[in-house]
Protein backbone atom coordinates (compact mmCIF):
# COMPACT_ATOMS: atom_id res chain seq x y z
CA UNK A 1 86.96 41.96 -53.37
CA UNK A 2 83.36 42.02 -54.53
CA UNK A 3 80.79 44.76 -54.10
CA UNK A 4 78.18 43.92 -51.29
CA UNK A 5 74.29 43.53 -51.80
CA UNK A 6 71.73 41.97 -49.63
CA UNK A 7 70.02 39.27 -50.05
CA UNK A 8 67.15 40.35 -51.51
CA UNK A 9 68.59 42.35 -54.46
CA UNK A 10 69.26 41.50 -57.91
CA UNK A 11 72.06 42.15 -60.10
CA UNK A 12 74.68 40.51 -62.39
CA UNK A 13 77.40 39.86 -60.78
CA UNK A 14 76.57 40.99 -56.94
CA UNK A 15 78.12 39.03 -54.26
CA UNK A 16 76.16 38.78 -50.91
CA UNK A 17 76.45 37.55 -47.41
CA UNK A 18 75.90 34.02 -46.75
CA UNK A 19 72.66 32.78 -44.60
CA UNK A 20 74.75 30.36 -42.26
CA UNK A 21 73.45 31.63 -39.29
CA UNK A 22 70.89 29.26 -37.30
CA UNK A 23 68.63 29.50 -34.23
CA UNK A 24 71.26 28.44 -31.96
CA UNK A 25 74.19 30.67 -33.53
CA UNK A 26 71.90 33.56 -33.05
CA UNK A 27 71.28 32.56 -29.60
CA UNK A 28 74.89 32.41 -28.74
CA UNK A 29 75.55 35.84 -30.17
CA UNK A 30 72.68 37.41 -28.39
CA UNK A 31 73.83 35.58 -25.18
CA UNK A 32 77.08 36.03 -25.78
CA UNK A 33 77.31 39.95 -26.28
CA UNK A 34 74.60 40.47 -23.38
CA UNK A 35 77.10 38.15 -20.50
CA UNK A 36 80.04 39.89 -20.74
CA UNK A 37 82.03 41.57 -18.00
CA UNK A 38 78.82 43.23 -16.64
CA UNK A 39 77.38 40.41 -14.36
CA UNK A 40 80.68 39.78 -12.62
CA UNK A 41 81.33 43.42 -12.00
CA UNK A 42 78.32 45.40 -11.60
CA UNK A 43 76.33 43.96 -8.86
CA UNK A 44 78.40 46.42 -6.25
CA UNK A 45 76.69 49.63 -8.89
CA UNK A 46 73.61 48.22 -8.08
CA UNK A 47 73.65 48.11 -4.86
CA UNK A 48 75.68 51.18 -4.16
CA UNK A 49 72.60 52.69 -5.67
CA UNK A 50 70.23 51.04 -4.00
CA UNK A 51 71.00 50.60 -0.72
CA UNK A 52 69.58 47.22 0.20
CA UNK A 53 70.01 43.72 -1.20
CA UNK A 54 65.93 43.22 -1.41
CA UNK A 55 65.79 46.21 -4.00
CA UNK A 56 69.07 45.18 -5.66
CA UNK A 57 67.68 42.19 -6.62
CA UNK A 58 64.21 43.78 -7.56
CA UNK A 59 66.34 46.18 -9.96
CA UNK A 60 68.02 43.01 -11.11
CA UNK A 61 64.57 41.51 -12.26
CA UNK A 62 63.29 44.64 -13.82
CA UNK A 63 66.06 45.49 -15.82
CA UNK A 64 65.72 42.25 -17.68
CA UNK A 65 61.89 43.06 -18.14
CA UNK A 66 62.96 46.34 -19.65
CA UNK A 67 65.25 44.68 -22.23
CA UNK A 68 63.20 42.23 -22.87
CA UNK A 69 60.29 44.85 -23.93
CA UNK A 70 62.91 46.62 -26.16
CA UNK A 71 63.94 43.29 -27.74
CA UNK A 72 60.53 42.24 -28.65
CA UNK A 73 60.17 45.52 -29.81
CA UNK A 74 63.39 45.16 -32.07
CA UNK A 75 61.88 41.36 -33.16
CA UNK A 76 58.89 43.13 -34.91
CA UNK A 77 61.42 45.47 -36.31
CA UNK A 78 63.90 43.02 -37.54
CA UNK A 79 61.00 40.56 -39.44
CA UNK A 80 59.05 43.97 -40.94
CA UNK A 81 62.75 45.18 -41.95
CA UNK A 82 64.74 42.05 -42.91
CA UNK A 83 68.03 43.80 -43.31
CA UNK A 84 71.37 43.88 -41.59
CA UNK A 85 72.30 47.07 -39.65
CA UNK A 86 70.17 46.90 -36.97
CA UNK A 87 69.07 50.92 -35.74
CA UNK A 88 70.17 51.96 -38.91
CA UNK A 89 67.84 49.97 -41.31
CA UNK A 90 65.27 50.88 -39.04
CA UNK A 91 66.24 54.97 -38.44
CA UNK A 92 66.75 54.75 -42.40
CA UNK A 93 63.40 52.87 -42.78
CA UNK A 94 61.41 54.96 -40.76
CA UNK A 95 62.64 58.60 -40.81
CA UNK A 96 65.02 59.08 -43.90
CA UNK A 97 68.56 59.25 -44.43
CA UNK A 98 69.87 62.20 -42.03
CA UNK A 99 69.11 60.57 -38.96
CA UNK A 100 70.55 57.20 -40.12
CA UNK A 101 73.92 58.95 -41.20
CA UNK A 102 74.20 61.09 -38.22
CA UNK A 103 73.51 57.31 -36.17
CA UNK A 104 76.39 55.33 -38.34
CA UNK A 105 79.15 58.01 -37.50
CA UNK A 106 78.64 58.51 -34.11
CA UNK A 107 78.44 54.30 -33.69
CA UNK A 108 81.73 54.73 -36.32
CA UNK A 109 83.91 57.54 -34.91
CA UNK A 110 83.45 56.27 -31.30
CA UNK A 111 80.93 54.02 -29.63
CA UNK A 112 81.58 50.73 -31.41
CA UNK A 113 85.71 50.95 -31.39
CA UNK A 114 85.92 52.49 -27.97
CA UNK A 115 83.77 49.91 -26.64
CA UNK A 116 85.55 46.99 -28.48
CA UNK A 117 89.13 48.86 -27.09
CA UNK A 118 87.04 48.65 -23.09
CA UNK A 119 86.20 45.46 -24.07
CA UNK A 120 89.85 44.49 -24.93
CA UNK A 121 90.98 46.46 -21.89
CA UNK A 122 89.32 44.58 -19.61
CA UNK A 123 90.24 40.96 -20.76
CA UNK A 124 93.91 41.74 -21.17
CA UNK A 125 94.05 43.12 -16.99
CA UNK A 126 91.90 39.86 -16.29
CA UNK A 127 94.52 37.47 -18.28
CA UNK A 128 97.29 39.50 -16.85
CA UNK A 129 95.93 39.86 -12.96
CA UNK A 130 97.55 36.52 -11.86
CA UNK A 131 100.35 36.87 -13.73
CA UNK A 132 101.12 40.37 -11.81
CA UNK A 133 99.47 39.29 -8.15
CA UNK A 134 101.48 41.12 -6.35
CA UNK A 135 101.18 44.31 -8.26
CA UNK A 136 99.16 46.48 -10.88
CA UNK A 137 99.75 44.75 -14.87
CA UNK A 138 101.96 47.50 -16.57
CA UNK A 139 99.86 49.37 -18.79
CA UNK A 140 101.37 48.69 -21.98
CA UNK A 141 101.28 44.83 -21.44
CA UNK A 142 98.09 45.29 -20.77
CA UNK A 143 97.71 47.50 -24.37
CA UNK A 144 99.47 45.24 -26.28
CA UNK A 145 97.51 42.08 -24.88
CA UNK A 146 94.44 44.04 -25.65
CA UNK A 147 95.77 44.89 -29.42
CA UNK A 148 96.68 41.09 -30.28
CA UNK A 149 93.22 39.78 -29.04
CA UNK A 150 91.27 42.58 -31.56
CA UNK A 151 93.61 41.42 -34.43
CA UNK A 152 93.41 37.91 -33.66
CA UNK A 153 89.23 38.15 -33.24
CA UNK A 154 89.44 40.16 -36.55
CA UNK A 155 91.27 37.81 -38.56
CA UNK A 156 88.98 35.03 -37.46
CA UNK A 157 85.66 36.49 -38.56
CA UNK A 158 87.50 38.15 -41.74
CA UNK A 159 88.47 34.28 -42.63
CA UNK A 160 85.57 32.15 -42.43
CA UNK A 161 82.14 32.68 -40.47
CA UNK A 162 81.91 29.33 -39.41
CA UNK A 163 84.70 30.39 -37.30
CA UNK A 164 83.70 33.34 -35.79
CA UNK A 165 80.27 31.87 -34.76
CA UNK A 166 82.13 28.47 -33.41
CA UNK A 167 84.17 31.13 -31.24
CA UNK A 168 80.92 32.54 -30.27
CA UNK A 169 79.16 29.42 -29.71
CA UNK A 170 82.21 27.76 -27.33
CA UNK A 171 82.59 30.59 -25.64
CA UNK A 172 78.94 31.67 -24.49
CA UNK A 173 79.22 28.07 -23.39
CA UNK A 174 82.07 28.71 -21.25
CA UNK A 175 80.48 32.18 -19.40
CA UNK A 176 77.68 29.90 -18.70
CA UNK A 177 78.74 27.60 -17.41
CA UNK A 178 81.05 30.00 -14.97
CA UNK A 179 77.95 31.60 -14.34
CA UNK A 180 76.52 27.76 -13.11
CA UNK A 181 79.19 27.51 -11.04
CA UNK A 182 78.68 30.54 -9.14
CA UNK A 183 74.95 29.45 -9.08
CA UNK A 184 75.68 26.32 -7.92
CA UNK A 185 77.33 27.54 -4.96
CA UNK A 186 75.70 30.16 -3.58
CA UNK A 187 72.41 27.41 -3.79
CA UNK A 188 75.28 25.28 -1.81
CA UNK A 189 75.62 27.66 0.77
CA UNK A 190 71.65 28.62 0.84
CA UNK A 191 71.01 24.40 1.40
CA UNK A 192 74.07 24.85 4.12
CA UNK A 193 71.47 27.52 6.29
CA UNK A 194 73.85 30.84 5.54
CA UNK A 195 71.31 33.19 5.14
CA UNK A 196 71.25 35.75 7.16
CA UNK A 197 72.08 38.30 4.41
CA UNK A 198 68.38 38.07 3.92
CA UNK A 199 67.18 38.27 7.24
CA UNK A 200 66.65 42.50 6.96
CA UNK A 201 66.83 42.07 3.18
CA UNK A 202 65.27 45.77 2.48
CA UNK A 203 67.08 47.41 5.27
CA UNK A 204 68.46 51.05 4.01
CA UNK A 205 66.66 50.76 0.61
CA UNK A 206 67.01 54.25 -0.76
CA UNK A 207 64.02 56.48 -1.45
CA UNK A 208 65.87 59.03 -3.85
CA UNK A 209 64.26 58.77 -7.32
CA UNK A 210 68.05 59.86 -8.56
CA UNK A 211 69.99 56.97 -7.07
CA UNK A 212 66.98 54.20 -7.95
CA UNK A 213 67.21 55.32 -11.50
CA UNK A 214 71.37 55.16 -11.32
CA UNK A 215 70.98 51.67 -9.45
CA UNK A 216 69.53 50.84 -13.62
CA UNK A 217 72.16 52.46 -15.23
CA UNK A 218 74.37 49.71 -13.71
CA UNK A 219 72.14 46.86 -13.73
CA UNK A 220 71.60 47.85 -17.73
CA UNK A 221 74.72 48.27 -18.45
CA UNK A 222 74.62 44.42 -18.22
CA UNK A 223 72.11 43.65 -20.02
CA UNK A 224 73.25 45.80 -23.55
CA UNK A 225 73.55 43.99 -26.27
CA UNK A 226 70.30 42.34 -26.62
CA UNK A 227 70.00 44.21 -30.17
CA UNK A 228 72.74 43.22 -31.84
CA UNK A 229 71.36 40.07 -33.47
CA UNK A 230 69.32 42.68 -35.41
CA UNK A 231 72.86 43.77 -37.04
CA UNK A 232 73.07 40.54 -38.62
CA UNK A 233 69.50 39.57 -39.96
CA UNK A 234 70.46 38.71 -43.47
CA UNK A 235 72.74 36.19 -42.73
CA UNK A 236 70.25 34.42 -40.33
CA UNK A 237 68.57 31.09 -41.78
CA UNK A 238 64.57 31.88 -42.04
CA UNK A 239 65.20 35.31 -39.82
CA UNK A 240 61.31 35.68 -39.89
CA UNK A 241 61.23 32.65 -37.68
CA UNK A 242 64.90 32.55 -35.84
CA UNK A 243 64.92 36.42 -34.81
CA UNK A 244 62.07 36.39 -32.74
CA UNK A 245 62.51 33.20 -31.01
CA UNK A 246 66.72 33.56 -30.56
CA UNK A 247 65.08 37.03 -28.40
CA UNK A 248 62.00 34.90 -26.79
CA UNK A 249 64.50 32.04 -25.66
CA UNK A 250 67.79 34.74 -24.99
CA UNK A 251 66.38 37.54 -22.65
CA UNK A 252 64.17 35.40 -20.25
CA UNK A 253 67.41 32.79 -20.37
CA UNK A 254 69.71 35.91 -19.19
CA UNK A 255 67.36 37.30 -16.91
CA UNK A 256 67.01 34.52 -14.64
CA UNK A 257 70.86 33.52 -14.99
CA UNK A 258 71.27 37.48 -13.46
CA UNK A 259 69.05 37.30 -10.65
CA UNK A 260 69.98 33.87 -9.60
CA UNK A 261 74.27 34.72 -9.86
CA UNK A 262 73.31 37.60 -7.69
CA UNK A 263 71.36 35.58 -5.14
CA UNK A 264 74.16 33.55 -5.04
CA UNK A 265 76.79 36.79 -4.39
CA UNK A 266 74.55 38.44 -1.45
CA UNK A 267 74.25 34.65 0.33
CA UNK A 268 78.10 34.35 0.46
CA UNK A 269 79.09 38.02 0.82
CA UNK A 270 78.22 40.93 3.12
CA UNK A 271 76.74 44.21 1.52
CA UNK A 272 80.44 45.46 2.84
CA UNK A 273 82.03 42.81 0.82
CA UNK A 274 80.19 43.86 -2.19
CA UNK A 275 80.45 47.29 -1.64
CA UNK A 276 84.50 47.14 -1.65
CA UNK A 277 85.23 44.46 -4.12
CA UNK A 278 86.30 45.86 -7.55
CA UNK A 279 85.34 42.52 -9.14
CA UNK A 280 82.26 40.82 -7.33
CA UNK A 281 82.73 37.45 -8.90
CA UNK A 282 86.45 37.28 -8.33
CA UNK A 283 86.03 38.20 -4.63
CA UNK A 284 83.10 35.62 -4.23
CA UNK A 285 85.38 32.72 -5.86
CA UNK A 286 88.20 33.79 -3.13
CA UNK A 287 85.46 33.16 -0.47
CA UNK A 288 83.98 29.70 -2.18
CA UNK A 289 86.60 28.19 -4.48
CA UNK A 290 89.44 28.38 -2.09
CA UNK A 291 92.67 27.03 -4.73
CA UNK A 292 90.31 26.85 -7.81
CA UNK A 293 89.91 30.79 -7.01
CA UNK A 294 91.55 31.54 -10.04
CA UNK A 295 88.46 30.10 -12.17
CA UNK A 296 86.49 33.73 -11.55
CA UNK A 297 89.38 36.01 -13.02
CA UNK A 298 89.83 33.44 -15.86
CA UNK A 299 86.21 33.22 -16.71
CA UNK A 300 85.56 36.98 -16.90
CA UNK A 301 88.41 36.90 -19.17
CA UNK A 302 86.27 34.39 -21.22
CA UNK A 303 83.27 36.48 -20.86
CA UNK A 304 84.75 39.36 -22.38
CA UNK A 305 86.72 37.76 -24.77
CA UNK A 306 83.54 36.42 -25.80
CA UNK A 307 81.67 39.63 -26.29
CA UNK A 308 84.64 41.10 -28.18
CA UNK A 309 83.96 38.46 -30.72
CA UNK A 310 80.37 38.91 -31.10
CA UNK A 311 80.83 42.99 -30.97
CA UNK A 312 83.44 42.84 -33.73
CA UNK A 313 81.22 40.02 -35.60
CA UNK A 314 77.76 41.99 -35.58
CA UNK A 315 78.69 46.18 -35.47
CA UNK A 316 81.29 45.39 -38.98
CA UNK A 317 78.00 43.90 -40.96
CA UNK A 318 76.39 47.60 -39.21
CA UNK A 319 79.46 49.62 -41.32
CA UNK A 320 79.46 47.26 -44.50
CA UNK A 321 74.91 48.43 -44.38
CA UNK A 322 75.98 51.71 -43.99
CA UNK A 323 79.20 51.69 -47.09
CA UNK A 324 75.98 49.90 -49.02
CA UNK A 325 73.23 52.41 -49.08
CA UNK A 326 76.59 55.10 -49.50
CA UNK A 327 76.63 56.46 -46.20
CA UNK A 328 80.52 55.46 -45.74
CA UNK A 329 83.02 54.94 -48.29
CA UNK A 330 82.61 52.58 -51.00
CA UNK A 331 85.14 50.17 -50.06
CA UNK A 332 83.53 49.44 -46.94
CA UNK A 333 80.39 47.66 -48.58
CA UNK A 334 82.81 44.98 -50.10
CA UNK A 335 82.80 41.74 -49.64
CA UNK A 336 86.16 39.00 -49.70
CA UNK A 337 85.65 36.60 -52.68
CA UNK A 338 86.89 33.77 -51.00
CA UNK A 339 85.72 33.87 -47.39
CA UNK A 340 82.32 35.54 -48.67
CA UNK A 341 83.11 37.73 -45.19
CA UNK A 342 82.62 42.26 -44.87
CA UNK A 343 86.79 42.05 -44.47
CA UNK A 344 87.20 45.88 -45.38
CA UNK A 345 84.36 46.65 -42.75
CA UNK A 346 86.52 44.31 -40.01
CA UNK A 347 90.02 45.61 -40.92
CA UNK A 348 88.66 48.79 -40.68
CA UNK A 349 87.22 48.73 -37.41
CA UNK A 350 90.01 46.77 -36.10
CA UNK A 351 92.11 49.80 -37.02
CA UNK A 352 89.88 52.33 -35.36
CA UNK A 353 89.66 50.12 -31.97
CA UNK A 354 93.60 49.92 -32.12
CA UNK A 355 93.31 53.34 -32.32
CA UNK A 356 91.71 53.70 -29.11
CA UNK A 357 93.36 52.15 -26.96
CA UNK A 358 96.19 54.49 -27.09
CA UNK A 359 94.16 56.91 -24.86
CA UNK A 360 93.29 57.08 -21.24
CA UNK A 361 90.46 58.96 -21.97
CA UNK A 362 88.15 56.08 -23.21
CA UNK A 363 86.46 55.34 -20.67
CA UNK A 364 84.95 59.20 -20.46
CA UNK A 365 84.03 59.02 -23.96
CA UNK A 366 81.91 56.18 -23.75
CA UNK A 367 80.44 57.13 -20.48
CA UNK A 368 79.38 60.83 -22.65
CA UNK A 369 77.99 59.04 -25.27
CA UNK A 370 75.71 57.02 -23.34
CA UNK A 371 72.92 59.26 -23.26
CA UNK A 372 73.65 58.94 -27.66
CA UNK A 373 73.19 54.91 -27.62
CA UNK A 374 69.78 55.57 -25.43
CA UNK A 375 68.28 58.57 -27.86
CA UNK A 376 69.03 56.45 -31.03
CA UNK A 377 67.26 53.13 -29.39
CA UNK A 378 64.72 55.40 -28.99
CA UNK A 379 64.56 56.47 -32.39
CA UNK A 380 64.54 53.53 -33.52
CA UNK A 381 61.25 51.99 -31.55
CA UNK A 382 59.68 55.12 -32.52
CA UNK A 383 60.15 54.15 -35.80
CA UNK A 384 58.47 51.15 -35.05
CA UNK A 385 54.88 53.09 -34.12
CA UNK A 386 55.41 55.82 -36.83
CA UNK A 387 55.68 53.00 -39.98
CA UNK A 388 52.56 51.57 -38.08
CA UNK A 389 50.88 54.93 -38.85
CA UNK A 390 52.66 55.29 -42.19
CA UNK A 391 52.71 51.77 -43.78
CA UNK A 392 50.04 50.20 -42.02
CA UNK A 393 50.20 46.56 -44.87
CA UNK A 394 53.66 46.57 -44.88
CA UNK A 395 53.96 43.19 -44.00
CA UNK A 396 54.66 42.51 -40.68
CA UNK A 397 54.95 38.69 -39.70
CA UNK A 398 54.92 39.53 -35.91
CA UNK A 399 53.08 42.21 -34.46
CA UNK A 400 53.06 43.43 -30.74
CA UNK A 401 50.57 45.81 -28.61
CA UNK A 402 51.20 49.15 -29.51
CA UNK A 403 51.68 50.38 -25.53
CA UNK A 404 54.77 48.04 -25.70
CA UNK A 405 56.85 50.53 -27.73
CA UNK A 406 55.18 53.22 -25.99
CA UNK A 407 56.86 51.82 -22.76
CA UNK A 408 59.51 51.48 -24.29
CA UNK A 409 59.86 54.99 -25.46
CA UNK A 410 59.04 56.85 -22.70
CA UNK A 411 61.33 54.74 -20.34
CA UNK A 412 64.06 55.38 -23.14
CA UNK A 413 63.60 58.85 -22.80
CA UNK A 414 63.25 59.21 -18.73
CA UNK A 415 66.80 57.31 -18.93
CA UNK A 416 68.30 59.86 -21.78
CA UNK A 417 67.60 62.74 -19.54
CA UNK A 418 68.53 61.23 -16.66
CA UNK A 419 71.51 60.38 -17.99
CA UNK A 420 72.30 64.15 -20.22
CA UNK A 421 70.77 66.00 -17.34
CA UNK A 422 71.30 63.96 -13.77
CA UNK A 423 70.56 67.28 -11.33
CA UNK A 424 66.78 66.77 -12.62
């Protein structure tokens, strides 16, 4: 093992990540994180929330809007700060130490394992779901599928990068092309005249501020992820020119995949449908892909298999930052001498996400530290208008308008207390 250092430093000796990461690679692992088992699950949230299919899909198309402001936001982050770690460089950068520690053990201790043990979760039941038709997957086949594919994913990006991005890249293929598919056929149906889901498309929109602003809680939920790329920025080739565009090319690309799979869901099924299916793309492929049915479970297994990889791949470079500027311990912030991989970082969240999944209480955990994620994006873009105030030449290769990360902010902050405080 080698001590870690960034690119940019000097010293004898110093081993460092390796820039192998391209336009397309970053692509894929913004892509990839963002489509995971959201899209195929969370268009009944939506609309629970909503009420109507007209302002489902409105909350569809905004939702991607609102990412895509806080990505653009994160691109002028990522090229003024060039470093890995994504909120944490830019916490670190902007307001000092305490905030960035108090960030990198709340992400350590429980939102990036528990998510990468939901993750885990959710592809083992989808794997095991035709294997057990006629019944519920026992729990602890489901646990123990769940451990192998963390270990597995972790070995692969502790040997060799080049693999873990080729996972990435293959995979986001895959999801999109399910995602096609379901696209495809809902257009199918559209061309066949089956319509009529539209015909009162706004009929029992709600008018409760409350359930409108829980209808984007779900919609979202789908769309996290889009920062993550920003975890990773020293190992991207020319990241002054690749981070930005990977987010201009990424967001819009996911946006109008969204909107367009959920077009497709409301011309095949009923609001009722919707409303009572567990899995919306697994019911849809029931109603559309008759024996090839079992294409829907297998490709949200993909999805979140997928995500898993680029989760574990970007939030261990966020722990090896931290271990760096001696915010974790030591041993984290080394590097393998062969693979030239963070494979103390890895283990070590592997071993925390194993962790996890011994508990049934997950899923509460993450859904408490919700509001945490939201108040530290938040930070973070206010970082991005207070180093405008505070280093106003540090250089800054793209620049936005400043009411961008104002928008940002103060829709960040409408969502933290409607998430802490949900009576208001």
């Amino acid at each position: 093992m080698g001590k870690g250092r960034s690119a940019g430093n000097s010293g004898g000796g110093a081993i460092e990540l390796q820039k192998k990461l391209g336009l397309l690679n970053g692509i894929a692992i913004i892509v990839g994180i963002i489509v995971g088992s959201g899209i195929f699950v969370s268009p009944r949230g939506v609309l629970q929330e909503t009420g109507s299919i007209g302002l489902a899909l409105i909350v569809w198309s905004l939702c991607g809007f609102l990412s895509t402001i806080g990505a653009l936001c994160y691109a002028e982050l990522g090229t003024a700060i060039p470093k890995s770690g994504g909120d944490y460089a830019y916490i670190f950068e902007s307001f000092g130490p305490l905030p960035a520690f108090l960030f990198l053990w709340v992400a350590l201790v429980i939102i990036v394992p528990g998510g990468n043990a939901i993750t885990a979760l959710t592809f083992a039941n989808y794997i095991l779901e035709p294997v057990f038709s006629t019944c519920t997957p026992p729990p602890n086949a489901v646990r123990l599928l769940a451990a192998l594919v963390i270990c597995l994913l972790t070995y692969i990006n502790c040997r060799n990068v080049a693999w873990a991005t080729r996972v990435q890249d293959v995979f986001t293929f895959a999801k999109i092309i399910a995602l096609i598919i379901i696209i495809i056929a809902g257009a199918y149906q559209l061309f066949l005249g089956n319509n009529q889901n539209f015909d009162n498309a706004f009929q029992g929109t709600t008018t409760d501020p409350g359930y409108i602003a829980l209808s984007f809680y779900s919609g979202l939920f789908s769309y996290a992820g889009w920062n993550f790329l920003n975890f990773v920025t020293e190992e991207l080739k020319d990241p002054f020119k690749n981070l930005p565009r990977a987010i201009y090319i990424s967001l819009p690309l996911v946006t109008v995949i969204y909107v367009l799979a959920n077009v497709a869901y409301f011309t095949v099924l009923t609001p009722d449908e919707i409303l009572t299916s567990n899995a919306v793309a697994v019911t849809f492929g029931e109603r559309v892909l008759g024996v090839m049915s079992w294409i829907m479970p297998f490709s949200v297994a993909l999805s979140t298999f997928g995500g898993l990889n680029g989760n574990i791949f970007a939030s261990a470079r966020l722990f090896f930052v931290g271990a760096r500027e001696g915010h974790l311990p030591n041993f984290l912030s080394m590097i393998n001498l062969n693979y030239l991989t963070p494979a103390p970082s890895l283990v070590f969240l592997c071993l925390l996400s194993l962790a996890y999944l011994s508990t049934t209480e997950v899923y509460v955990l993450i859904n408490y530290t919700a509001f945490v994620e939201a108040l530290f994006v938040t930070l973070s873009v206010a970082g991005l208008l207070w180093l405008r105030y505070k280093k106003p030449d540090l250089e800054r290769p793209i620049k936005f308008p400043g009411f961008l990360p104002t928008l940002n902010s103060c829709l960040c902050t409408i969502y933290i207390i409607k998430t802490f405080l949900p009576a208001i």
